[in-house]
Each structure stands twice: as C-alpha cells, then as structure tokens.
C-alpha atoms as a PDB file:
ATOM      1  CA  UNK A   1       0.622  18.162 -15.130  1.00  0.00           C
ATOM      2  CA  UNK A   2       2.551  15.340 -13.413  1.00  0.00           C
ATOM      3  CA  UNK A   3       5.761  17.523 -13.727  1.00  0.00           C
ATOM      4  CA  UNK A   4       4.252  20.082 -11.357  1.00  0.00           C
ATOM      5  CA  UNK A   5       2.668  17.559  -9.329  1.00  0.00           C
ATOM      6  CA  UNK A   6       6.681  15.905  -8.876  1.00  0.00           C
ATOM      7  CA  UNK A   7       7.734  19.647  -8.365  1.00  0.00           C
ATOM      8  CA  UNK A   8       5.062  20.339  -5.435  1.00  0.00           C
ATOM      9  CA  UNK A   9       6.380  16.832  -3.932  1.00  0.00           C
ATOM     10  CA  UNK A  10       9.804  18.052  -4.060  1.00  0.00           C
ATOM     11  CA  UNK A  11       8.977  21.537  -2.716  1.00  0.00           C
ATOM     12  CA  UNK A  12       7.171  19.559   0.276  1.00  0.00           C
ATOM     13  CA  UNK A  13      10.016  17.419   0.867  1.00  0.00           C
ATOM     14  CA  UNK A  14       8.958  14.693  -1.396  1.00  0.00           C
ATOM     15  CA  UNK A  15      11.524  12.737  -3.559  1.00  0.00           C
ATOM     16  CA  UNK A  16      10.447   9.747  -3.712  1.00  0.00           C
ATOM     17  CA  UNK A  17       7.053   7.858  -4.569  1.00  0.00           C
ATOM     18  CA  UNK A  18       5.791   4.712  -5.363  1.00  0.00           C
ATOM     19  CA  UNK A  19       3.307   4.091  -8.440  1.00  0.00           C
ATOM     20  CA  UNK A  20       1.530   0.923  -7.067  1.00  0.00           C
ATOM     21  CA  UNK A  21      -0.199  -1.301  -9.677  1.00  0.00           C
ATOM     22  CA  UNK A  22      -3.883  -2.489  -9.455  1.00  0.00           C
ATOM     23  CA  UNK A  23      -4.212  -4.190 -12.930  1.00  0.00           C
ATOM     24  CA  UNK A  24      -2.663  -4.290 -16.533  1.00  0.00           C
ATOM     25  CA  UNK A  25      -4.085  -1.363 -17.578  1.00  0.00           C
ATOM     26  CA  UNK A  26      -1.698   0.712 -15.313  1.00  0.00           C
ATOM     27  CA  UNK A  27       1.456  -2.061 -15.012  1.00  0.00           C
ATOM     28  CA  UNK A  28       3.267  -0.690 -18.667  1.00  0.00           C
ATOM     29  CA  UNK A  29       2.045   3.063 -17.698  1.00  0.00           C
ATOM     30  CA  UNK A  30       4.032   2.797 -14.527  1.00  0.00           C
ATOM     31  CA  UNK A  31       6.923   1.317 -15.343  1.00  0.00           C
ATOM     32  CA  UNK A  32       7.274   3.387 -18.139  1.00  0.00           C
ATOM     33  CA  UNK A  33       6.963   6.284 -15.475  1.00  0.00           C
ATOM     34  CA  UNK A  34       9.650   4.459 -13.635  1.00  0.00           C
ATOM     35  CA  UNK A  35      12.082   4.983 -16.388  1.00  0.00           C
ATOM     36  CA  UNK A  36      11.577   8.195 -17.007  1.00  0.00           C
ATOM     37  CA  UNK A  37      12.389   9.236 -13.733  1.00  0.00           C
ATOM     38  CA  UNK A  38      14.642   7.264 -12.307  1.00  0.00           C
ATOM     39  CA  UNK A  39      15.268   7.346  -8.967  1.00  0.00           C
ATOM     40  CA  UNK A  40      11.839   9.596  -7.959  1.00  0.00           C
ATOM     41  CA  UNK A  41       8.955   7.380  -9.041  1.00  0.00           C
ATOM     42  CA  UNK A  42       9.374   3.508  -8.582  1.00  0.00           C
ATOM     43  CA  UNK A  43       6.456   1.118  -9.734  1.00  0.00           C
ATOM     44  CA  UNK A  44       4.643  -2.172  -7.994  1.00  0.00           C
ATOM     45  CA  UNK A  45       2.390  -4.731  -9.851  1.00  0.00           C
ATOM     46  CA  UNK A  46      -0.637  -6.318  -8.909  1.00  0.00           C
ATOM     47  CA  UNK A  47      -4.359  -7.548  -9.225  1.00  0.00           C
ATOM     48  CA  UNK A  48      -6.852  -5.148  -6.971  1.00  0.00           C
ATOM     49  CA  UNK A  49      -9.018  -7.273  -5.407  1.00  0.00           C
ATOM     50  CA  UNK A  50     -11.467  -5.011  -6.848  1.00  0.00           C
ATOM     51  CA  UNK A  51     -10.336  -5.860 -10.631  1.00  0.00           C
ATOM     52  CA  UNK A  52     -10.413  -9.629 -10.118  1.00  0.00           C
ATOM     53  CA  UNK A  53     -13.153 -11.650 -12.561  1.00  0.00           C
ATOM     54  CA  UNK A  54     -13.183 -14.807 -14.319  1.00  0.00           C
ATOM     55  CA  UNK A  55     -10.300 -13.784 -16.066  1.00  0.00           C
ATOM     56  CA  UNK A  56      -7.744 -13.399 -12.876  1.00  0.00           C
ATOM     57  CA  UNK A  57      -5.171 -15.969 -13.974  1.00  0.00           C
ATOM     58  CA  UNK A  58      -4.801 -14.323 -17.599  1.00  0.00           C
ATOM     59  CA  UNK A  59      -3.813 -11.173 -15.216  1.00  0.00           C
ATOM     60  CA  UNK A  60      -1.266 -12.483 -13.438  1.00  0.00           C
ATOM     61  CA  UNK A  61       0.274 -14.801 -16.087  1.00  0.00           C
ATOM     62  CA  UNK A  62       0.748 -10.940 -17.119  1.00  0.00           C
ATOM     63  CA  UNK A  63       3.001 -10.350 -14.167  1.00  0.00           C
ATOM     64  CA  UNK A  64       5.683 -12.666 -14.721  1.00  0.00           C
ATOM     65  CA  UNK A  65       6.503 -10.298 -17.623  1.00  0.00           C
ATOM     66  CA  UNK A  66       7.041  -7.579 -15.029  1.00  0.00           C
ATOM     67  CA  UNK A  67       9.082  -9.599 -12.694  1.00  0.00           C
ATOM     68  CA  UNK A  68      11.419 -11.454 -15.038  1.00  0.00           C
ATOM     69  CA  UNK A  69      12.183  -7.549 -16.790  1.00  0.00           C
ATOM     70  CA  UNK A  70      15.839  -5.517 -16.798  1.00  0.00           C
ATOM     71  CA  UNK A  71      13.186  -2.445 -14.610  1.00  0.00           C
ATOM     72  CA  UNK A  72      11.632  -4.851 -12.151  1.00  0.00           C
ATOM     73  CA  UNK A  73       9.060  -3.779  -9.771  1.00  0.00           C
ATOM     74  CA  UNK A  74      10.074  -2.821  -6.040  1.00  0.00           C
ATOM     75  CA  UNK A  75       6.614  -4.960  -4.850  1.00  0.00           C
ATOM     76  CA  UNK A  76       4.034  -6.995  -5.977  1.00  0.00           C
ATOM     77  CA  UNK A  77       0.293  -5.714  -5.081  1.00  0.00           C
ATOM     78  CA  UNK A  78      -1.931  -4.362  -4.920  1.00  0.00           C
ATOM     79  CA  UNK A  79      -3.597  -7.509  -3.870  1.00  0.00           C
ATOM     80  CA  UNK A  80      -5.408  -8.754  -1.255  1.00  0.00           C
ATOM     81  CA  UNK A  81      -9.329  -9.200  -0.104  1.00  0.00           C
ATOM     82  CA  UNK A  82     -12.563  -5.828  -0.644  1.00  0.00           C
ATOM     83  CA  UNK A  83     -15.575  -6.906   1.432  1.00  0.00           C
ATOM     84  CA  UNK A  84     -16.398  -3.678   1.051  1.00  0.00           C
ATOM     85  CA  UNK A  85     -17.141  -3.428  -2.799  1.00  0.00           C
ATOM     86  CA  UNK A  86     -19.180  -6.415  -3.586  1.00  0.00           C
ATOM     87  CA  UNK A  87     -21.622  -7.430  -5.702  1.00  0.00           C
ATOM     88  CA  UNK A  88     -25.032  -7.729  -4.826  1.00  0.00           C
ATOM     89  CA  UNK A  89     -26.725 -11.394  -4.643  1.00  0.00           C
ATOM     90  CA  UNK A  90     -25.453 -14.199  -2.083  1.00  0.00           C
ATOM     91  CA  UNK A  91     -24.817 -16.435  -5.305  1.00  0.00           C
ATOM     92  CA  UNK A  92     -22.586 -13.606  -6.734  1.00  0.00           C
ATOM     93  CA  UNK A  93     -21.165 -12.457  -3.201  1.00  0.00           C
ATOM     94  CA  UNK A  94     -19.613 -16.027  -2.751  1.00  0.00           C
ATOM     95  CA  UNK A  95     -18.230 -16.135  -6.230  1.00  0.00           C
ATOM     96  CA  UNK A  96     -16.253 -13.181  -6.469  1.00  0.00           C
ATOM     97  CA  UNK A  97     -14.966 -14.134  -2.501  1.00  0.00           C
ATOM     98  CA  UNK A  98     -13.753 -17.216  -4.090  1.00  0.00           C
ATOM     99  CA  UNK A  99     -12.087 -15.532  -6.965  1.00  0.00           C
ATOM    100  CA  UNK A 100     -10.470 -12.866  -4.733  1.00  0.00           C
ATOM    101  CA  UNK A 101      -9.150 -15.486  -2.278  1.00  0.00           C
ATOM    102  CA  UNK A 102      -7.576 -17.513  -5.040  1.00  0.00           C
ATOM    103  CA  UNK A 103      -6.077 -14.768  -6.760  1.00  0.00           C
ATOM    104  CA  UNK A 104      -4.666 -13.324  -3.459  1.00  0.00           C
ATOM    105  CA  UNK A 105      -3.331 -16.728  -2.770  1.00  0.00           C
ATOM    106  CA  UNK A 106      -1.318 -16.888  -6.206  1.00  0.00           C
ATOM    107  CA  UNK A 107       0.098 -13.388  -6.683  1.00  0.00           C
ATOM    108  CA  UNK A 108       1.726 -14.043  -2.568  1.00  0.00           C
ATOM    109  CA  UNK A 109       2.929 -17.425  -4.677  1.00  0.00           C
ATOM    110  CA  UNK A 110       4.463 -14.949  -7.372  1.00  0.00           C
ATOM    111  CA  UNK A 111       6.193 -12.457  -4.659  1.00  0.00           C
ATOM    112  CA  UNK A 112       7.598 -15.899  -2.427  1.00  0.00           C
ATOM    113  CA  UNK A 113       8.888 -17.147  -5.828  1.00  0.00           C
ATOM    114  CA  UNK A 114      10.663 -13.479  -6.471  1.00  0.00           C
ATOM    115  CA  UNK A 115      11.512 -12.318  -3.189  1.00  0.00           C
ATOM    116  CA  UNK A 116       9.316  -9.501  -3.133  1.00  0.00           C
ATOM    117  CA  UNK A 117       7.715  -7.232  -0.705  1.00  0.00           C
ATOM    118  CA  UNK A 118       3.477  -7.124  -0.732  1.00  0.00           C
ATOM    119  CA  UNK A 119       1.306  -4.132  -0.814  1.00  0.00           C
ATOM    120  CA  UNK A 120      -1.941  -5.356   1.176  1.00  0.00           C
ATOM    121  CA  UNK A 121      -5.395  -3.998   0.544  1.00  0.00           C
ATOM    122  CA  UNK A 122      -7.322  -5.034   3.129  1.00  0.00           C
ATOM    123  CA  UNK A 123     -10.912  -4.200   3.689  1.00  0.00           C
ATOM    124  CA  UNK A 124     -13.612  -5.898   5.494  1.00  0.00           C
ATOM    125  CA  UNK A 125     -11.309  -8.605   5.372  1.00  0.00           C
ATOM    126  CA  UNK A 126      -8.291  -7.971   7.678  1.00  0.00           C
ATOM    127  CA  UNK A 127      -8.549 -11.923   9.169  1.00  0.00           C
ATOM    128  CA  UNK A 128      -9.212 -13.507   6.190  1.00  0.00           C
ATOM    129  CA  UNK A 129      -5.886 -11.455   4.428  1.00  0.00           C
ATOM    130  CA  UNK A 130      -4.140 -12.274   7.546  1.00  0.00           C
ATOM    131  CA  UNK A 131      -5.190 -16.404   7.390  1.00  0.00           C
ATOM    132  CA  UNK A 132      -3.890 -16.119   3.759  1.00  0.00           C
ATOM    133  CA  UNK A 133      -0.747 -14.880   4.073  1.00  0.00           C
ATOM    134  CA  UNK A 134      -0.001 -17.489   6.829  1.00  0.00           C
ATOM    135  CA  UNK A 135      -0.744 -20.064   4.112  1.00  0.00           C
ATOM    136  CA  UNK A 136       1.743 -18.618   1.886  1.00  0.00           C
ATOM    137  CA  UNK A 137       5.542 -18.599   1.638  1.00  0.00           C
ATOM    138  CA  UNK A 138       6.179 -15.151   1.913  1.00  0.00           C
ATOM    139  CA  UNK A 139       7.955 -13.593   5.045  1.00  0.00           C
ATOM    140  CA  UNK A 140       6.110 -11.084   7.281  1.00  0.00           C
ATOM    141  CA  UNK A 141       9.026  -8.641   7.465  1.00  0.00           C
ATOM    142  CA  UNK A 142       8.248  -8.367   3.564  1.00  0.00           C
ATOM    143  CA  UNK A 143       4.416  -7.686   4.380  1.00  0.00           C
ATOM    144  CA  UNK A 144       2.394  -4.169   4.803  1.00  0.00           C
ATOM    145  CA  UNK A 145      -1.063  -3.620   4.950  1.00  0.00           C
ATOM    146  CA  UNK A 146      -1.196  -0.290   3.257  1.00  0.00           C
ATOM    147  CA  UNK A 147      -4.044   2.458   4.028  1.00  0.00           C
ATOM    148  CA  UNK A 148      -4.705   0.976   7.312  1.00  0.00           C
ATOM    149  CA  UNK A 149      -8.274   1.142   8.775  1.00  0.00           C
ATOM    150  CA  UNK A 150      -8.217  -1.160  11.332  1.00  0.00           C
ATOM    151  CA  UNK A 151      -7.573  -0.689  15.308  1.00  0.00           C
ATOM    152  CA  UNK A 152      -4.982  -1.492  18.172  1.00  0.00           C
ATOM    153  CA  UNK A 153      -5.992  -4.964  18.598  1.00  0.00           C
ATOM    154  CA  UNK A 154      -5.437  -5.277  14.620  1.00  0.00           C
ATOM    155  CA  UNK A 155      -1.817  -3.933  13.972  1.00  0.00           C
ATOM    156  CA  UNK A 156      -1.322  -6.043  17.258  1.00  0.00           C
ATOM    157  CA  UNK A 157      -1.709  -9.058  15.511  1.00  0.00           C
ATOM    158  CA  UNK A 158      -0.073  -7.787  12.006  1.00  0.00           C
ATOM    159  CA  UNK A 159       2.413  -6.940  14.358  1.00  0.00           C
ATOM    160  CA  UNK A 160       3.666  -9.638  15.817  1.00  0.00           C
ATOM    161  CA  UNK A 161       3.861 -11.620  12.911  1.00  0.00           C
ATOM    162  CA  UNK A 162       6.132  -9.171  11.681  1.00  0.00           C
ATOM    163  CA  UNK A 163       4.518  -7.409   9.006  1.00  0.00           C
ATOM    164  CA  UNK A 164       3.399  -3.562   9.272  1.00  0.00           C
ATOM    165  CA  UNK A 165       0.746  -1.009   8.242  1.00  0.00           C
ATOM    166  CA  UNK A 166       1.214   2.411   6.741  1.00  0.00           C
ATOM    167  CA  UNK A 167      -1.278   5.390   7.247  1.00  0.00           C
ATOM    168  CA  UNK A 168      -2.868   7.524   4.759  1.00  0.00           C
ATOM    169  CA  UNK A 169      -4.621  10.675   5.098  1.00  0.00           C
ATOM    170  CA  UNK A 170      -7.770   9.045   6.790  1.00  0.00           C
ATOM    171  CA  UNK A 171      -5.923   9.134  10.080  1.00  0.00           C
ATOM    172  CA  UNK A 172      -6.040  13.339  10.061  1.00  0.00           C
ATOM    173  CA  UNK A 173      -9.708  12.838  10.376  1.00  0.00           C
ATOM    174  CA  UNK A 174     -11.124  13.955  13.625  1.00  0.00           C
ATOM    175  CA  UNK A 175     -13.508  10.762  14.125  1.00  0.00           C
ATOM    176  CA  UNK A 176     -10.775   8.508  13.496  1.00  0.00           C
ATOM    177  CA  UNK A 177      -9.064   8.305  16.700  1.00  0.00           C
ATOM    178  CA  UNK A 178      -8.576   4.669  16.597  1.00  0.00           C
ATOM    179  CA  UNK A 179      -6.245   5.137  13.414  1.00  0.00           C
ATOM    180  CA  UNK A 180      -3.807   7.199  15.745  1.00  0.00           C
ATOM    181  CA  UNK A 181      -4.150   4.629  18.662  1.00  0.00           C
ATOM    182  CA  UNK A 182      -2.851   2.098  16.305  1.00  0.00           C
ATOM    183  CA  UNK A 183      -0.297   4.285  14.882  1.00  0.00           C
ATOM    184  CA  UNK A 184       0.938   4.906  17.875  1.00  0.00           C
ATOM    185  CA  UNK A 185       0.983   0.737  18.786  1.00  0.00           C
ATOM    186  CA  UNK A 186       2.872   0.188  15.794  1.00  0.00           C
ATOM    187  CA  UNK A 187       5.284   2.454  17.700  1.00  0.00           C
ATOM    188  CA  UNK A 188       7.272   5.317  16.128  1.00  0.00           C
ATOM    189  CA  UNK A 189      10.253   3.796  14.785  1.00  0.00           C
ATOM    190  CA  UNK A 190       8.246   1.394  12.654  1.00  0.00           C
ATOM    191  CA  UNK A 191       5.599   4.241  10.975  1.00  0.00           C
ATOM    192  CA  UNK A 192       5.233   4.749   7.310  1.00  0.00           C
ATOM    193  CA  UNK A 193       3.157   7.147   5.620  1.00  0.00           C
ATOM    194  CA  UNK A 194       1.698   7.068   2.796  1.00  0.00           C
ATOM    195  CA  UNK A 195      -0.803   9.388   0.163  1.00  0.00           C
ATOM    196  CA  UNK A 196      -2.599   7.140  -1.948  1.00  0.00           C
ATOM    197  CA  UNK A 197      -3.278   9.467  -4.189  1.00  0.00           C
ATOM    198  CA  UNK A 198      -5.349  10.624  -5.807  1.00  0.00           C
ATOM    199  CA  UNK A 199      -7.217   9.442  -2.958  1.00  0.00           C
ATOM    200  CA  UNK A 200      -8.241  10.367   0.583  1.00  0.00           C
ATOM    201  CA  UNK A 201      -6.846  13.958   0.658  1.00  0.00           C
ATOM    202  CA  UNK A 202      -5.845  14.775   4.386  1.00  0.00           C
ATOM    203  CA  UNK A 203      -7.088  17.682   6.650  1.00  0.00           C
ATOM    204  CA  UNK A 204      -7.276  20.487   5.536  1.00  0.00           C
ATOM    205  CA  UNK A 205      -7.341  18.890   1.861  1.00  0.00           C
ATOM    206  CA  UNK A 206     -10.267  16.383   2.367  1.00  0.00           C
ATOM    207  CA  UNK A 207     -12.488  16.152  -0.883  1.00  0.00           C
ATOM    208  CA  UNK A 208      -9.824  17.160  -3.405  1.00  0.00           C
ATOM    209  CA  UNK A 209      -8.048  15.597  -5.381  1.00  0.00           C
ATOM    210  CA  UNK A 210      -4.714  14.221  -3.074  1.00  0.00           C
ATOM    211  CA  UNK A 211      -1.396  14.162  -4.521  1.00  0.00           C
ATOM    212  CA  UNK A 212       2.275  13.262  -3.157  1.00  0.00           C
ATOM    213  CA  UNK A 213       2.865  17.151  -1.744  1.00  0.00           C
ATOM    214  CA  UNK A 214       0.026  16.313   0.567  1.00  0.00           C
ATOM    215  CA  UNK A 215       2.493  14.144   2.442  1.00  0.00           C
ATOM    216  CA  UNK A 216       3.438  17.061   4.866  1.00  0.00           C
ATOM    217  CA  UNK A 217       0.172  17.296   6.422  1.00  0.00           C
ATOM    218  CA  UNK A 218       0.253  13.477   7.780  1.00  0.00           C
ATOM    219  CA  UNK A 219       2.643  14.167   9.064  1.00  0.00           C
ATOM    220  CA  UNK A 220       2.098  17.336  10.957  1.00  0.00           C
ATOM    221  CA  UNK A 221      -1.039  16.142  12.262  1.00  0.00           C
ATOM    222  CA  UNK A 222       0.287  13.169  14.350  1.00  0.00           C
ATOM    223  CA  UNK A 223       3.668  14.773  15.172  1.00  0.00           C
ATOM    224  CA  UNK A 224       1.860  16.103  18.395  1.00  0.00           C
ATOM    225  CA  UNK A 225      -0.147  12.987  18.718  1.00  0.00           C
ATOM    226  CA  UNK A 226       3.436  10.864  18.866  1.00  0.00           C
ATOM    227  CA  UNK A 227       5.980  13.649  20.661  1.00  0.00           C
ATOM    228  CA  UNK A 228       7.959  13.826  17.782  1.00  0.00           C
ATOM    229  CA  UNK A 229       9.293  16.532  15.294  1.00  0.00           C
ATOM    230  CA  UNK A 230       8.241  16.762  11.907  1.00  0.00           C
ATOM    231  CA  UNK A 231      11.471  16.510  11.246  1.00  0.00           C
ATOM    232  CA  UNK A 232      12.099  13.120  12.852  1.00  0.00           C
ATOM    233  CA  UNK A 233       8.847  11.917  11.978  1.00  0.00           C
ATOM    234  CA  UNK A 234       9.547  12.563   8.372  1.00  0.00           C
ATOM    235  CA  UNK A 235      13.329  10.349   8.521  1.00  0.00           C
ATOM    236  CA  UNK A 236      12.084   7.563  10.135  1.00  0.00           C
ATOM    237  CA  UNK A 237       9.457   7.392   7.853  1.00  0.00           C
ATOM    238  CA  UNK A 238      11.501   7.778   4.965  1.00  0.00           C
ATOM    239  CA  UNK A 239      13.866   5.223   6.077  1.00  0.00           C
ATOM    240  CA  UNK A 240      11.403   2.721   7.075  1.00  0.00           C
ATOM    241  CA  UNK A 241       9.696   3.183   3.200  1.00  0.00           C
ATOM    242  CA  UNK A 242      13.020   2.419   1.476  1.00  0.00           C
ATOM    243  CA  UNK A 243      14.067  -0.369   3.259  1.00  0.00           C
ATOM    244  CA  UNK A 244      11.123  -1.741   3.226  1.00  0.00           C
ATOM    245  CA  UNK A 245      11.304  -1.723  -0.440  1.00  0.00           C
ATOM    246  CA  UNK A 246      14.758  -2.692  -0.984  1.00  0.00           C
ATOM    247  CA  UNK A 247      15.606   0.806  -1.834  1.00  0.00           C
ATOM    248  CA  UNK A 248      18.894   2.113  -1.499  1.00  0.00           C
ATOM    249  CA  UNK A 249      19.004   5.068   0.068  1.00  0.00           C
END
C-alpha cells in the first residue's frame, strides 16, 4: 500500500514528502518511515493542538528523545492553537485554551533551543498563534503556517514578520477565492504546496482519500491563477520546501 502510494508520487513528480507528527503515537512510526526511505520521506514531531490534555508535558518531555537522536526530525509541529475543535462547556472551553496555549508556548521553546523550523496549525486562532510566536525565541524565517485558511490581510501580517504559509488542496475549491488572493500576496517566489494527506483531496479528487500524487492538481489549478507554468510553479515550490527545511537539495 504505501509502496504504490510512493510510486504514484513519483510518477506525478513527487520525490519528496514530509511525515509531520501530531503526537507519540505517530513520532516512532515516522521516523521509522524516515529510515527506510531515506531521502523520499522525512519526519517532523509535535503535539496537535487537538491531542493536548492534562498530560501535555509528559508529551513533549517525549520529544527531546526525537531531537537529541542520530535521525533527527527536519521540524518540530504540528503545534499550534484549534478553536475550531473544542469542547463544549465555557468551564471546559477555557481549560483546554489554556492547555493549548501553554503547550504551544513550550514545544516553540523546544524548536528555539534546537534550531528548528515550526509546522503551524492554526485555526480559529491565527492572532493568538501569531501573539505566541512573538513571545517566543524562534525566528520567523523558520515559521510556516501550514494548510492556510486565512485571507490577504492575514499572510500580510505572517508576512512581514517573515514567516510563510503553504496551501493545500482547499485552495482548488471554487468558493475559496480568498485562498488564491492570498496565495498570490505571498507572491510566487515564496509559494509552497502542500497535500496533507490523507486529507482535503483537491478538485477533481475532493471526498477521497488524498495522497502525495495529488500534488499535481494544486498545482495546475493556480498555475493560470498566478501566470506561471506548471513547470515553474512546481521548482519554486520545490525549492522553497527544502530550504525551508534545511534540506539539501
């Protein structure tokens, strides 16, 4: 199964990916992943906002492991803020906002410490990630908000910080002109692209199951949008990935 999925990726012009961690129960999978192929699938750790509970700093006491390893991860995340996904009660509400916020606030303490770029997940919360990060030590350029749902005025302000947003399949959805406005603020020689897959399966894919190969049709759906071959469209964002992650192309 993932053999053909890497094959599809490849045949789509796929040949690299990033696993990207959202608690222990995927941190050894991936990096085991990592290992086995070398040089195609590289691995991230990190506490989903979504995952965090009472038990958040027995999680990322769990990360150290990761960073201080022979295989390190490329990033730390993801982490960040879910308004989105919250429980229901003001009581509860304001509990797990605390918990998410203090997590947030030491895995950024974790990636200052190791030099390491952050995978953001942001939503419902864009200012609040943003005020957080400005507490923290870690450098914008090493910052990107990933499966960005916000608009211009937004990746204005992530902008000129310094950090940056990648786009996922959500932006080949015809309500979601906004997406392309900001893609197109961000400006083409700072895009990335992303899948997260399995999730949010571009047009004409939407409501199966995504996977890497799907890459192609981001891409071909703003090419237009931005003036720009696939072909181009596909380097830049290629090159932007890797060095963005430290990873030599």
């Amino acid at each position: 199964m993932l053999e053909e999925i890497l094959s599809r990726a490849k045949e789509n012009g796929v040949s690299r990916m990033a696993a990207i961690g959202t608690s222990s129960e995927d941190w050894n999978l991936y990096e085991g992943l990592s290992k086995q192929f070398k040089g195609i699938i590289y691995y991230s750790v990190g506490l989903h906002p979504c995952y965090v509970d009472e038990n958040f700093e027995q999680e990322i006491e769990k990360l150290e492991i990761f960073l201080k390893s022979d295989n390190e991860p490329i990033a730390l995340g993801e982490m960040g803020l879910d308004y989105f996904h919250l429980p229901k009660g003001l009581n509860e509400i304001e509990k797990i906002v605390e918990l998410q916020k203090m997590a947030f606030a030491k895995q950024l303490h974790l990636a200052a410490k190791y030099k390491l770029p952050v995978v953001i997940h942001s939503r419902n919360a864009f200012s609040d990630c943003l005020e957080i990060i400005e507490k923290s030590d870690v450098a914008w350029e090493k910052v990107l908000f990933h499966c960005f749902s916000e608009g211009i005025e937004e990746i204005k302000e992530l902008n000129e910080r310094g950090g940056r947003a990648s786009f996922t399949g959500i932006i080949t959805f015809k309500k979601n002109g906004f997406l392309r406005e900001a893609l197109k603020q961000q400006s083409i020689k700072n895009v990335i692209l992303e899948t997260d897959s399995p999730y949010l399966a571009p047009e004409p894919k939407r409501g199966k199951e995504n996977e890497p190969s799907y890459l192609h049709y981001i891409g071909e759906s703003v090419t237009s949008y931005l003036n720009i071959s696939i072909q181009e469209l596909s380097e830049i964002s290629f090159y932007n990935t890797n060095k963005f992650y430290e990873i030599n192309v």
